[in-house]
N, C-alpha and C. Protein backbone atom coordinates (compact mmCIF):
# COMPACT_ATOMS: atom_id res chain seq x y z
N UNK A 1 222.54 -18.59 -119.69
CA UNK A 1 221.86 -17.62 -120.50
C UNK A 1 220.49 -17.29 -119.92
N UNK A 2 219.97 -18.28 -119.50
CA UNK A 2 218.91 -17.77 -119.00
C UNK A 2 218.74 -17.39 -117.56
N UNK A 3 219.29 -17.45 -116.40
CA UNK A 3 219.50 -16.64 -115.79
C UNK A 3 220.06 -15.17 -115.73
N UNK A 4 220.84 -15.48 -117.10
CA UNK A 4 220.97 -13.60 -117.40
C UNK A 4 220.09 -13.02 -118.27
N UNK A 5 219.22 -13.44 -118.60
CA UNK A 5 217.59 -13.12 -119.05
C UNK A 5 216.54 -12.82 -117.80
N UNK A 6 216.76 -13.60 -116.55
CA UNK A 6 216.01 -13.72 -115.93
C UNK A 6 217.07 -12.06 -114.49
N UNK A 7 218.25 -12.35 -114.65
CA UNK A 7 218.76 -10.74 -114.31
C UNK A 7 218.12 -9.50 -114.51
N UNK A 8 218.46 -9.69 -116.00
CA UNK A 8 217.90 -8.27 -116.49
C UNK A 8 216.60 -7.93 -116.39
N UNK A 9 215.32 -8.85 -116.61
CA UNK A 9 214.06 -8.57 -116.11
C UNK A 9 214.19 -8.39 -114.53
N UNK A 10 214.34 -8.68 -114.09
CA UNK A 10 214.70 -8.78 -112.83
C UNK A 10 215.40 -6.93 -112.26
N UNK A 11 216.67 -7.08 -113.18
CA UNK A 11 216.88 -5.54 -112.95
C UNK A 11 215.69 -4.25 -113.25
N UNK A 12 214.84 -4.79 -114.09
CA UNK A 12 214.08 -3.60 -114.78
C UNK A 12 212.57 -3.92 -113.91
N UNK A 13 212.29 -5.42 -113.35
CA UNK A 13 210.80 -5.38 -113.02
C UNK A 13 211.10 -6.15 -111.18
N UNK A 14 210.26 -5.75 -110.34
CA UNK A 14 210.18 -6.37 -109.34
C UNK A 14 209.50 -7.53 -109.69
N UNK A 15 210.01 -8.44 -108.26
CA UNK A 15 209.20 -10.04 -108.61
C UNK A 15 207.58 -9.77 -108.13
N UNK A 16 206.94 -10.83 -108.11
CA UNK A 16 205.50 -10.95 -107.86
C UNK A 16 204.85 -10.33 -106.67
N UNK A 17 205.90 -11.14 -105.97
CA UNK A 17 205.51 -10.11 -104.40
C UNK A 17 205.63 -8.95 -104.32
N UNK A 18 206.99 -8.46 -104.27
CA UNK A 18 206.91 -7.08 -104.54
C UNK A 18 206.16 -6.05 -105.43
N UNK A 19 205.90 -6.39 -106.24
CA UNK A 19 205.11 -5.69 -107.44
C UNK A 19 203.38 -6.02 -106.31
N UNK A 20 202.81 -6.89 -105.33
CA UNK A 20 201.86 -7.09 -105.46
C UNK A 20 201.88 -6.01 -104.20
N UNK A 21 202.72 -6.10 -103.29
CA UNK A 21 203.05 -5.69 -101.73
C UNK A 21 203.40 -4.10 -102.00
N UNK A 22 203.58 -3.38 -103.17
CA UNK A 22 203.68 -2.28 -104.21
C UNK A 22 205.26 -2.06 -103.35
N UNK A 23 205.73 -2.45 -103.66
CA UNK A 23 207.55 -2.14 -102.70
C UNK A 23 208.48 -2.33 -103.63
N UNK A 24 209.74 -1.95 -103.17
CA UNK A 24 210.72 -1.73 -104.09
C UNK A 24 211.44 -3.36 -104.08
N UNK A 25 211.84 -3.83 -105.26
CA UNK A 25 212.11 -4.98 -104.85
C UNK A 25 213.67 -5.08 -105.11
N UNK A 26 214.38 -5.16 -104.19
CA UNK A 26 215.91 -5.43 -103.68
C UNK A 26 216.79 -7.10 -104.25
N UNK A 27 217.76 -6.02 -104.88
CA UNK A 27 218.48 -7.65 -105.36
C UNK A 27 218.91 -8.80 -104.25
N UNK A 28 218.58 -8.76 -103.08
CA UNK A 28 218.32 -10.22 -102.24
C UNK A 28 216.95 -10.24 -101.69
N UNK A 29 216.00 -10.11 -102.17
CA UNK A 29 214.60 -10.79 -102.28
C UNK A 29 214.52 -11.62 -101.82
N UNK A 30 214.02 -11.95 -100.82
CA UNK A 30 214.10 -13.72 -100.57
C UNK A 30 213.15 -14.36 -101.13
N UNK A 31 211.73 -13.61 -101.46
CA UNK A 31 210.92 -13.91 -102.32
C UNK A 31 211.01 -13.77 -103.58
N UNK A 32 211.64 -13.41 -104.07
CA UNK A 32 212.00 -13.04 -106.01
C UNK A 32 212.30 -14.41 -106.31
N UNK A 33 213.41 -15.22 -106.03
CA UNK A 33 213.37 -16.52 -106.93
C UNK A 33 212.22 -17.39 -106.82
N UNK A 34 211.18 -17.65 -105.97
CA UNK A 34 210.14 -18.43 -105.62
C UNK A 34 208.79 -17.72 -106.63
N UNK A 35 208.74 -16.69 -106.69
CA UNK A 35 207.42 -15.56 -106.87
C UNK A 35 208.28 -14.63 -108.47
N UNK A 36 208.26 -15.15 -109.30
CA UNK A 36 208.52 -14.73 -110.56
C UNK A 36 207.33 -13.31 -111.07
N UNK A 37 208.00 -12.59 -111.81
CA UNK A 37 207.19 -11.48 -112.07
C UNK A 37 205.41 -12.19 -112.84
N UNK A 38 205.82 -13.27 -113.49
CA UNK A 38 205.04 -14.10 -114.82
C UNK A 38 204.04 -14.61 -113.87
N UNK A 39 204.02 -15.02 -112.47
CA UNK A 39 203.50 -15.81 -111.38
C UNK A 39 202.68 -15.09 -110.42
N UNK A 40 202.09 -13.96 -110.94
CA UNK A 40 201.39 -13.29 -109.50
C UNK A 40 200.70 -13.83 -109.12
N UNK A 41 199.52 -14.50 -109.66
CA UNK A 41 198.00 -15.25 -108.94
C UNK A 41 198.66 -16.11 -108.26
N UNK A 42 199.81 -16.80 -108.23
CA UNK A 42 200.22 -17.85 -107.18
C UNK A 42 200.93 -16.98 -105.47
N UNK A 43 201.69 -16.05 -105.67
CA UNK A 43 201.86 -15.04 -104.50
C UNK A 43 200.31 -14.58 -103.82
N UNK A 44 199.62 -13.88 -104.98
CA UNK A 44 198.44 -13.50 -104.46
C UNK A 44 197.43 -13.92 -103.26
N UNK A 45 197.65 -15.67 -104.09
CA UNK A 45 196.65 -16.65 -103.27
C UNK A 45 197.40 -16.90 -101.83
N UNK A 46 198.83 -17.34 -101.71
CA UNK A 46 199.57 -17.39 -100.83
C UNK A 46 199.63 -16.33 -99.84
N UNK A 47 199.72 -15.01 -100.23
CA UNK A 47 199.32 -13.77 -99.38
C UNK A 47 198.25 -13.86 -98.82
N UNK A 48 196.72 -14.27 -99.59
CA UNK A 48 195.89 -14.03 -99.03
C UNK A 48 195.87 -15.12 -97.98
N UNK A 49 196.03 -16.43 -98.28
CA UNK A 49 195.88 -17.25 -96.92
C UNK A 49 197.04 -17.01 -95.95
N UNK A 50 197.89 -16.79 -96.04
CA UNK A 50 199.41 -16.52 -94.98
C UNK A 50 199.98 -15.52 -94.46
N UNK A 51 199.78 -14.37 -95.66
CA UNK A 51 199.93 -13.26 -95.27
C UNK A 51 201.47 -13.32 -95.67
N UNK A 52 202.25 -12.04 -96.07
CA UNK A 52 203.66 -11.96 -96.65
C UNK A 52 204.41 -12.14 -95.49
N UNK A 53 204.52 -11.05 -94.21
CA UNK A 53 205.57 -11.56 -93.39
C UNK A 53 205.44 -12.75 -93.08
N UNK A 54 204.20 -13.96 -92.80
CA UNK A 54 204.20 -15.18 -92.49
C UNK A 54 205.28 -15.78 -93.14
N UNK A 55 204.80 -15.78 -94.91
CA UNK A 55 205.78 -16.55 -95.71
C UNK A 55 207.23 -15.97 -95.72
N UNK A 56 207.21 -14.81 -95.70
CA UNK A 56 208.98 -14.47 -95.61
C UNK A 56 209.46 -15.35 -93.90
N UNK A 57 208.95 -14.94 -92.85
CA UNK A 57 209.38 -15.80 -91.26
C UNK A 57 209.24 -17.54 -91.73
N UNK A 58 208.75 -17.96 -92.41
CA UNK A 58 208.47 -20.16 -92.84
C UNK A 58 209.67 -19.85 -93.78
N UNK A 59 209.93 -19.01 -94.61
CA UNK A 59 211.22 -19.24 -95.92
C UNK A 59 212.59 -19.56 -94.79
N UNK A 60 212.70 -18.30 -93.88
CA UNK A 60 214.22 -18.14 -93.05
C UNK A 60 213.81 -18.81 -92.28
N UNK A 61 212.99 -19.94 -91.59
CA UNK A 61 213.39 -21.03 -91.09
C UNK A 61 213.84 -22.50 -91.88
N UNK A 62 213.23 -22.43 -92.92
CA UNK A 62 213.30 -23.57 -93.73
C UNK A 62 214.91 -23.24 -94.05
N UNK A 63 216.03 -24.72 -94.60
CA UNK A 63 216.95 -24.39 -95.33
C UNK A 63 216.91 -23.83 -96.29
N UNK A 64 217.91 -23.32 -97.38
CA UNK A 64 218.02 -22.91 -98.34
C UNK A 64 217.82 -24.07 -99.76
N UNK A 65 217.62 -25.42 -99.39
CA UNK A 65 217.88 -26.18 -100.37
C UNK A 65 216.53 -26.82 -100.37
N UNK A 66 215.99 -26.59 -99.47
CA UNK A 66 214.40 -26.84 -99.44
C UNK A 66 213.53 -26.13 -99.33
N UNK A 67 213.41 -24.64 -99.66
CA UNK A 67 212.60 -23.50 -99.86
C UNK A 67 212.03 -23.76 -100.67
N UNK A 68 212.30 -24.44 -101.92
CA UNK A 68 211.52 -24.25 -103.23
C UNK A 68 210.36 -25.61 -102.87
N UNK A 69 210.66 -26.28 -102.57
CA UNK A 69 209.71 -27.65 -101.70
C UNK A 69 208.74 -26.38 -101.15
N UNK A 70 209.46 -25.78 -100.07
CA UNK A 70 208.43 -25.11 -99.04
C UNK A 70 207.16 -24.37 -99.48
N UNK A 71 207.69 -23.66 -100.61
CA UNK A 71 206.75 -22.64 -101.29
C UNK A 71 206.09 -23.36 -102.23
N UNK A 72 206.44 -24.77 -103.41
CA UNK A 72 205.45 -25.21 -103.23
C UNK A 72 204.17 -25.58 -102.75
N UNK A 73 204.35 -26.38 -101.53
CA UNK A 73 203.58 -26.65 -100.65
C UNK A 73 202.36 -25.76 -99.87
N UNK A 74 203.52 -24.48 -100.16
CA UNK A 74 202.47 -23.15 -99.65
C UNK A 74 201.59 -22.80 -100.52
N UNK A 75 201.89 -22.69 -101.65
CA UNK A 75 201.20 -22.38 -102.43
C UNK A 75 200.03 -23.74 -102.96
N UNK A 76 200.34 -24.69 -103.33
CA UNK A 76 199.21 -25.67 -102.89
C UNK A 76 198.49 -26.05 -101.78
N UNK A 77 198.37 -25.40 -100.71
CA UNK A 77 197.78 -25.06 -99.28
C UNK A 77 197.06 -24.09 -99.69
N UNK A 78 197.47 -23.17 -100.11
CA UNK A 78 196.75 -21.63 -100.36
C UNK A 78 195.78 -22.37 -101.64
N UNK A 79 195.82 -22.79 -102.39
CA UNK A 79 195.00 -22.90 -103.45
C UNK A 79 194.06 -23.58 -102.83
N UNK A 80 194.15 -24.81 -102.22
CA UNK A 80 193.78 -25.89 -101.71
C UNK A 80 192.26 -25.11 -100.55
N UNK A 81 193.14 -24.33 -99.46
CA UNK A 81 192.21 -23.33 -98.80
C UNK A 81 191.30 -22.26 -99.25
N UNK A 82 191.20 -21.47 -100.42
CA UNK A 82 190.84 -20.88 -101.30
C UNK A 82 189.59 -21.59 -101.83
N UNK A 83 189.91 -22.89 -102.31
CA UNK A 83 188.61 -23.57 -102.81
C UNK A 83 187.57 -24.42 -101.92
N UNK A 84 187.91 -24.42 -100.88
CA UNK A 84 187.75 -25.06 -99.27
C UNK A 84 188.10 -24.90 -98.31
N UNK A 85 187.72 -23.66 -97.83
CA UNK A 85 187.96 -23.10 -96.94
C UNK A 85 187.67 -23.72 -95.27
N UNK A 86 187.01 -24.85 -95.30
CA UNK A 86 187.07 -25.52 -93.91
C UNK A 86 188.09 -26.29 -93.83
N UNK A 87 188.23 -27.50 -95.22
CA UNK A 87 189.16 -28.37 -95.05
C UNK A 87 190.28 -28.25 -95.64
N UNK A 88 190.50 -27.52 -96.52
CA UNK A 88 191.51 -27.40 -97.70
C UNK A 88 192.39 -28.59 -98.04
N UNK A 89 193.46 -28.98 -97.71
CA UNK A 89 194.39 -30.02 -97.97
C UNK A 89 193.75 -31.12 -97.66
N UNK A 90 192.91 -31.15 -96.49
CA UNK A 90 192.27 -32.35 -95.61
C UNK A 90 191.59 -32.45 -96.38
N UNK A 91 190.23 -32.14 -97.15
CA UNK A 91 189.57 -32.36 -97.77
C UNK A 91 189.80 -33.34 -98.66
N UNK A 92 191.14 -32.76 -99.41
CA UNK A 92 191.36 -33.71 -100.91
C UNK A 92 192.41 -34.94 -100.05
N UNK A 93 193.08 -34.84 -98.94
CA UNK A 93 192.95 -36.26 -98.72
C UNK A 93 192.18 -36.81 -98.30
N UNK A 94 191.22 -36.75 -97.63
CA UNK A 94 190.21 -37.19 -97.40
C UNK A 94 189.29 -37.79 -98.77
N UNK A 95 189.17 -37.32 -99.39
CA UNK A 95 188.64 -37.63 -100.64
C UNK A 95 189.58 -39.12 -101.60
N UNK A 96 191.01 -38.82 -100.92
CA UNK A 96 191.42 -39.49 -102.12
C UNK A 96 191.91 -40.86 -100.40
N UNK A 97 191.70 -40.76 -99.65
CA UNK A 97 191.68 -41.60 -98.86
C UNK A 97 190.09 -42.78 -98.84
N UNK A 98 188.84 -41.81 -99.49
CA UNK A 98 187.64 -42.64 -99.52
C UNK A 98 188.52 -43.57 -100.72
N UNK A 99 188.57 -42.97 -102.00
CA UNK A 99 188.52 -43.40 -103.06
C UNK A 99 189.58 -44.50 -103.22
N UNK A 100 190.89 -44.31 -102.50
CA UNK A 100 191.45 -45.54 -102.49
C UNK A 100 191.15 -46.75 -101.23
N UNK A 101 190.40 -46.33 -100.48
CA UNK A 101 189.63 -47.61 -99.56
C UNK A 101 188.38 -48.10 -100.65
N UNK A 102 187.84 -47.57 -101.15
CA UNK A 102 186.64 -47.80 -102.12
C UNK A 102 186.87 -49.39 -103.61
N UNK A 103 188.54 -48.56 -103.83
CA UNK A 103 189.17 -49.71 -105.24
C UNK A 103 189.68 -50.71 -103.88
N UNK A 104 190.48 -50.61 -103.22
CA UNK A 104 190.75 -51.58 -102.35
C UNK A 104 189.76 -53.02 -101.90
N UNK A 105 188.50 -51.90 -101.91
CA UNK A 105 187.20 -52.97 -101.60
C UNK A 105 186.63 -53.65 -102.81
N UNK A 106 186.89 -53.01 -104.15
CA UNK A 106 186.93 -52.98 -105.50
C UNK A 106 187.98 -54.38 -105.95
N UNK A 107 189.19 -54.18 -105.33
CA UNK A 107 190.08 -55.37 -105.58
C UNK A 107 189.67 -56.67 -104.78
N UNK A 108 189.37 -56.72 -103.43
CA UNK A 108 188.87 -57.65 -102.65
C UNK A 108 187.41 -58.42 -103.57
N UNK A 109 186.74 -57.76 -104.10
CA UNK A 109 185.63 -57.94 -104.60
C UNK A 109 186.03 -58.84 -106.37
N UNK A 110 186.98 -58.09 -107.35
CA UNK A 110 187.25 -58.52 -108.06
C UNK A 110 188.60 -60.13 -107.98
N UNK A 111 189.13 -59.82 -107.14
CA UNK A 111 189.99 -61.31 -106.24
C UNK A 111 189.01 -62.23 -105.98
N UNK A 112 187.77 -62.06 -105.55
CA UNK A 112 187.31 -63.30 -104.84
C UNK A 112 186.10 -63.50 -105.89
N UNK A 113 185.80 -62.87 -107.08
CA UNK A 113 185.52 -63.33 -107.95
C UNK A 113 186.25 -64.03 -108.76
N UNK A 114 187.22 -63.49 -109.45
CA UNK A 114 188.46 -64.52 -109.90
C UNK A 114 188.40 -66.11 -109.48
N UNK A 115 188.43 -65.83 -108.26
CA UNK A 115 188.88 -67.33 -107.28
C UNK A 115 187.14 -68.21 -107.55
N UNK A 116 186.85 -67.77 -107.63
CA UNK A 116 184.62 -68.29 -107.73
C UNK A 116 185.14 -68.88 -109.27
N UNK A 117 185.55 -67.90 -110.12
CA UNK A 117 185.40 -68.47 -111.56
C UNK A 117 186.42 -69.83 -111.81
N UNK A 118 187.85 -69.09 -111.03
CA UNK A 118 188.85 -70.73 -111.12
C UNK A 118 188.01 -72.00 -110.89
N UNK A 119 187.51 -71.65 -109.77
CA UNK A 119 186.93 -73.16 -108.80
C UNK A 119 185.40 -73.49 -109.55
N UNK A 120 184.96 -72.28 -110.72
CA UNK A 120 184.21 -73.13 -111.24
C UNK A 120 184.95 -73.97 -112.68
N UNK A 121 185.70 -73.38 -113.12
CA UNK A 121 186.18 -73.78 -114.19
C UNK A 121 187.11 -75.14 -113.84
N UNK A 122 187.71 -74.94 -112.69
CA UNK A 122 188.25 -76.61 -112.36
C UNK A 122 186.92 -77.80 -112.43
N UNK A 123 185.82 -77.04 -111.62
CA UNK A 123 185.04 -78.02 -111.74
C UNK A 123 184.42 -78.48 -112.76
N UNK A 124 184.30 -77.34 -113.57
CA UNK A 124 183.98 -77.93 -115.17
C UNK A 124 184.70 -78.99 -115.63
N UNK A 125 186.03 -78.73 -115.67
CA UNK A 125 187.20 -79.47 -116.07
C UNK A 125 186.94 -81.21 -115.81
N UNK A 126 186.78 -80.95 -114.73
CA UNK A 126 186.57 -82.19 -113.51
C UNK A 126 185.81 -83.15 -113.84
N UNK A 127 184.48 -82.61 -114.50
CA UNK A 127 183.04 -83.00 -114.74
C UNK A 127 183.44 -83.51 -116.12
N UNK A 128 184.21 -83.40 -116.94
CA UNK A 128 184.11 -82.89 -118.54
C UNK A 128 185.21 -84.67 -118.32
N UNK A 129 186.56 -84.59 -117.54
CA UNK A 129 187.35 -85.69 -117.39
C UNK A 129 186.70 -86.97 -116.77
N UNK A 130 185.64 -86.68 -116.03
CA UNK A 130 184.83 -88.05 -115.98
C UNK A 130 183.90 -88.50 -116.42
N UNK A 131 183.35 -87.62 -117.77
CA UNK A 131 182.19 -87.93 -118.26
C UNK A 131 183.18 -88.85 -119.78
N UNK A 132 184.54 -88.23 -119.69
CA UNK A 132 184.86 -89.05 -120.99
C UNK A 132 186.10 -89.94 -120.66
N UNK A 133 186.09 -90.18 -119.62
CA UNK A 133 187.52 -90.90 -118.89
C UNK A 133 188.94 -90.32 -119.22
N UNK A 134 188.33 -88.87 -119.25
CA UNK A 134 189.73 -88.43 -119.27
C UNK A 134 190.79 -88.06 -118.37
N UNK A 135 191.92 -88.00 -118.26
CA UNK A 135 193.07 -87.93 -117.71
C UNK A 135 193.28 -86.04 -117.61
N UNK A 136 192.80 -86.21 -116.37
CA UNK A 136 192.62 -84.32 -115.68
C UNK A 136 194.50 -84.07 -115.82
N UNK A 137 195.24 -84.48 -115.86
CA UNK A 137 196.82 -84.64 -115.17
C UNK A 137 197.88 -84.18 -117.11
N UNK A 138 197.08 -84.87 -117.90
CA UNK A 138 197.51 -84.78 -119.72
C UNK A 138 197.65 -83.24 -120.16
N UNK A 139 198.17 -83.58 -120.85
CA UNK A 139 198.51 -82.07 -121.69
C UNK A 139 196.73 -81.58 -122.44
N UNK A 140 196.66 -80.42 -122.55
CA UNK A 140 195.17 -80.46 -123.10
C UNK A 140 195.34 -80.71 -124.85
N UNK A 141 196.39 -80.27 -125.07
CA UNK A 141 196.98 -79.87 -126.53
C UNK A 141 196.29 -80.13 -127.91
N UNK A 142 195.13 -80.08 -128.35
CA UNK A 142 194.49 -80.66 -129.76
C UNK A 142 193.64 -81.64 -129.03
N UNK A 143 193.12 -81.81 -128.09
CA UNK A 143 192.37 -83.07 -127.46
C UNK A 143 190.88 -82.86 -128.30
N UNK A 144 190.74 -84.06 -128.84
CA UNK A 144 189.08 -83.99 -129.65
C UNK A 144 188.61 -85.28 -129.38
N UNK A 145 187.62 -85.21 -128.64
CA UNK A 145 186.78 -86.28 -128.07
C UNK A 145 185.13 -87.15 -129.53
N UNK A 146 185.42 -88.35 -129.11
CA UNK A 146 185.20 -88.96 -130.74
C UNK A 146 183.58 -88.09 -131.42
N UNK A 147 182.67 -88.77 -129.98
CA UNK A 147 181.16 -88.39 -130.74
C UNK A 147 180.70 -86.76 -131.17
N UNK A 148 181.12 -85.88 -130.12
CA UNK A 148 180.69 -84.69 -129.93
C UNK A 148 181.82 -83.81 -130.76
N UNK A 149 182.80 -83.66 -131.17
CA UNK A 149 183.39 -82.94 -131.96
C UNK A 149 183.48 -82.13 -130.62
N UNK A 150 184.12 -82.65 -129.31
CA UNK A 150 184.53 -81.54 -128.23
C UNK A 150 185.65 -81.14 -127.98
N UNK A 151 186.25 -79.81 -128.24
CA UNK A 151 187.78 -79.84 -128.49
C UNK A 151 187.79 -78.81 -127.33
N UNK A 152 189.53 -79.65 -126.66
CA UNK A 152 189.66 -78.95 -125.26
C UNK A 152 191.16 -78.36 -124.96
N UNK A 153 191.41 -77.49 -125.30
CA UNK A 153 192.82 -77.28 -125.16
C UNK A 153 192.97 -75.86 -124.17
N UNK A 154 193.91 -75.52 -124.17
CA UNK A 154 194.52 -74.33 -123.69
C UNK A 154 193.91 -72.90 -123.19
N UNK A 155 193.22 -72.54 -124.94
CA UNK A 155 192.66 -71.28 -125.20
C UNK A 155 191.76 -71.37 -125.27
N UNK A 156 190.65 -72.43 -125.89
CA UNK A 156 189.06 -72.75 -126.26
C UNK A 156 188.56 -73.60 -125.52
N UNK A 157 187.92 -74.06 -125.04
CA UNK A 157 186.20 -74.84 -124.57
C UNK A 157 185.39 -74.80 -125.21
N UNK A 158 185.05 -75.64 -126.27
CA UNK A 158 183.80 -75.26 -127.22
C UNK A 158 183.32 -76.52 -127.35
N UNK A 159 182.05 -76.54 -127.52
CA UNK A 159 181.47 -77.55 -127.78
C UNK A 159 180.17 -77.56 -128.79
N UNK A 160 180.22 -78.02 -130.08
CA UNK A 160 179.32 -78.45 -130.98
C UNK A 160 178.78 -79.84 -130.66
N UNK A 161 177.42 -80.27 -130.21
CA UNK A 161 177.48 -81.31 -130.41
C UNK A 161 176.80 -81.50 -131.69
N UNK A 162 176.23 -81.08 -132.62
CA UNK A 162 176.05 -81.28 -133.98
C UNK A 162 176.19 -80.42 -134.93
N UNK A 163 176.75 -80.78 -136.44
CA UNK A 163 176.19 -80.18 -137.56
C UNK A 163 175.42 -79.98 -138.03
N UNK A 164 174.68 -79.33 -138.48
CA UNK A 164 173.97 -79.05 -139.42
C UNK A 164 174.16 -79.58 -141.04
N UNK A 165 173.56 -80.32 -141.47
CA UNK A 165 173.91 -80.40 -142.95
C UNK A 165 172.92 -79.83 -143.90
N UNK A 166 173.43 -79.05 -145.12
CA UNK A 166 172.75 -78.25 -146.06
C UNK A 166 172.12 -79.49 -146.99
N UNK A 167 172.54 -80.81 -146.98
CA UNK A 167 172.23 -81.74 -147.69
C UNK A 167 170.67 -82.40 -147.08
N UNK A 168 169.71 -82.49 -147.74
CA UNK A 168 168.30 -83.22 -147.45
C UNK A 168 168.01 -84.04 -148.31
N UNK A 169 168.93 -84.74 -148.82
CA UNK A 169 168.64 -85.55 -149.91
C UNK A 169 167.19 -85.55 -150.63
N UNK A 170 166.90 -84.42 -151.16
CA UNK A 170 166.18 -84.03 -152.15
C UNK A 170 164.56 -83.62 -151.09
N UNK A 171 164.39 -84.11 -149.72
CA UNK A 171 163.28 -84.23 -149.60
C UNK A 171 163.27 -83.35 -148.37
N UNK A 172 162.03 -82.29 -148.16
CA UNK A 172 161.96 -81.25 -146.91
C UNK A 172 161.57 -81.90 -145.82
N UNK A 173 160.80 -82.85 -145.94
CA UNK A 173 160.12 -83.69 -144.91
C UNK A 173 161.17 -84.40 -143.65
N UNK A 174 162.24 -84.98 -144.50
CA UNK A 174 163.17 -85.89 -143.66
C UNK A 174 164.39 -84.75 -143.35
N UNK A 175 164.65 -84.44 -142.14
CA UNK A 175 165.87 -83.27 -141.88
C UNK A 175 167.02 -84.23 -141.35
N UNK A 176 168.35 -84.24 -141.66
CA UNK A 176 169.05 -85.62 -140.91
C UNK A 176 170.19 -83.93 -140.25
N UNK A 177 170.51 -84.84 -138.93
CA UNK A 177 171.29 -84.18 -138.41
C UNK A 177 172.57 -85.11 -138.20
N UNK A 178 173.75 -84.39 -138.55
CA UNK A 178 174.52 -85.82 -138.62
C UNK A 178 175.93 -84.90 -137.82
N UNK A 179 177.09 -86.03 -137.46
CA UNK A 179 177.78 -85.72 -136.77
C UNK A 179 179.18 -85.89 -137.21
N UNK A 180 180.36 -85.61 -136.56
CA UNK A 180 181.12 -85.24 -137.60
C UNK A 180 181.83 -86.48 -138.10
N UNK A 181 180.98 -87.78 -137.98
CA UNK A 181 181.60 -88.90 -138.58
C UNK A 181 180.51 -89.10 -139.95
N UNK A 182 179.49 -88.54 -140.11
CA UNK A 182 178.33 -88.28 -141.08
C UNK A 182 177.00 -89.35 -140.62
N UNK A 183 177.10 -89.64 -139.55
CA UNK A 183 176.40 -90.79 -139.48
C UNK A 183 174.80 -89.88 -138.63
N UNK A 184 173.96 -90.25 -139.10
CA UNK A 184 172.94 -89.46 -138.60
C UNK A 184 172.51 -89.95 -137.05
N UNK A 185 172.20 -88.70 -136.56
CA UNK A 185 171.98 -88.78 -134.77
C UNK A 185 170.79 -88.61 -134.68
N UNK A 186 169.68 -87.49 -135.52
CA UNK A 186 168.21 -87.03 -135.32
C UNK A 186 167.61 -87.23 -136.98
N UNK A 187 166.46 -87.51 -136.70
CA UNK A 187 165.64 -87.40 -138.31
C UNK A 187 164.53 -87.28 -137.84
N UNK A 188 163.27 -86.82 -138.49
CA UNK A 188 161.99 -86.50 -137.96
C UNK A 188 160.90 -87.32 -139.47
């Protein structure tokens, strides 16, 4: 159906090129299926960098099953040249050749930080298993070490070494700081 939509406009209007090239446009066009009547600014730009016989002589060398590839390409060349006229295509790889050497150096940089934080965090680990004779090799699973209320598992590292208590047994002077067995550690 819609190629017989795209007939009948077709019967009544020349395609892009033709309408732009002011010519009669012939039912084997070689440019009509590529260059739609709806599509002129894309012929336009392509004309202006290539010129029409160019692109009609690149269509009849290319196959028939890769024309529509071709004129792509042409037409993103032509745009490409249009907005950059020294480098056009080169330009934007060039650009996107900085930008992926740039994250590359970006990944090298974020990798060997990674590896800084492991090797400090083992050493934490390390420090933490010989200060309480612990067994670096154990599951971490609920591990709570007696005085400090230091709990070491999986997901957390935290360490309180005291409470606070809201209790002053009546008096501002004496502050007790006590721990989580209640037994006081500081008083002033």
């Amino acid at each position: 159906m819609a190629l017989l939509m795209q007939a009948r406009r077709r019967s009544n209007q020349p395609c892009a090129a033709c309408r732009l090239l002011r010519r009669r446009c012939s039912s084997g066009c070689l440019l009509a299926p590529y260059f739609p009547i709806d599509d002129t600014d894309s012929f336009a730009q392509v004309h202006k960098v290539f010129g029409a016989s160019n692109v009609i002589k690149m269509l009849q060398a290319v196959d028939e099953s890769r024309r529509e590839d071709a004129v792509k390409s042409m037409v993103y060349e032509a745009k490409a040249r249009l907005s950059d006229p020294v480098y056009g295509c080169a330009g934007i790889i060039f650009c996107l050749q900085k930008h992926l050497k740039d994250l590359e150096i970006q990944l090298q940089s974020t990798k060997a930080q990674f590896l800084e934080l492991q090797a400090q965090r083992d050493q934490l680990l390390k420090v933490l298993a010989e200060a309480n004779h612990f067994d670096p090799f154990a599951q971490f699973n609920n591990l709570i070490f007696d005085r400090y209320n230091l709990v070491l598992d999986d997901a957390t590292l935290g360490c309180n070494p005291y409470e606070y208590s809201s209790d002053f047994s009546g008096s501002l002077d004496i502050q007790g700081l006590y721990d989580q067995h209640g037994q006081t550690s500081y008083s002033t």
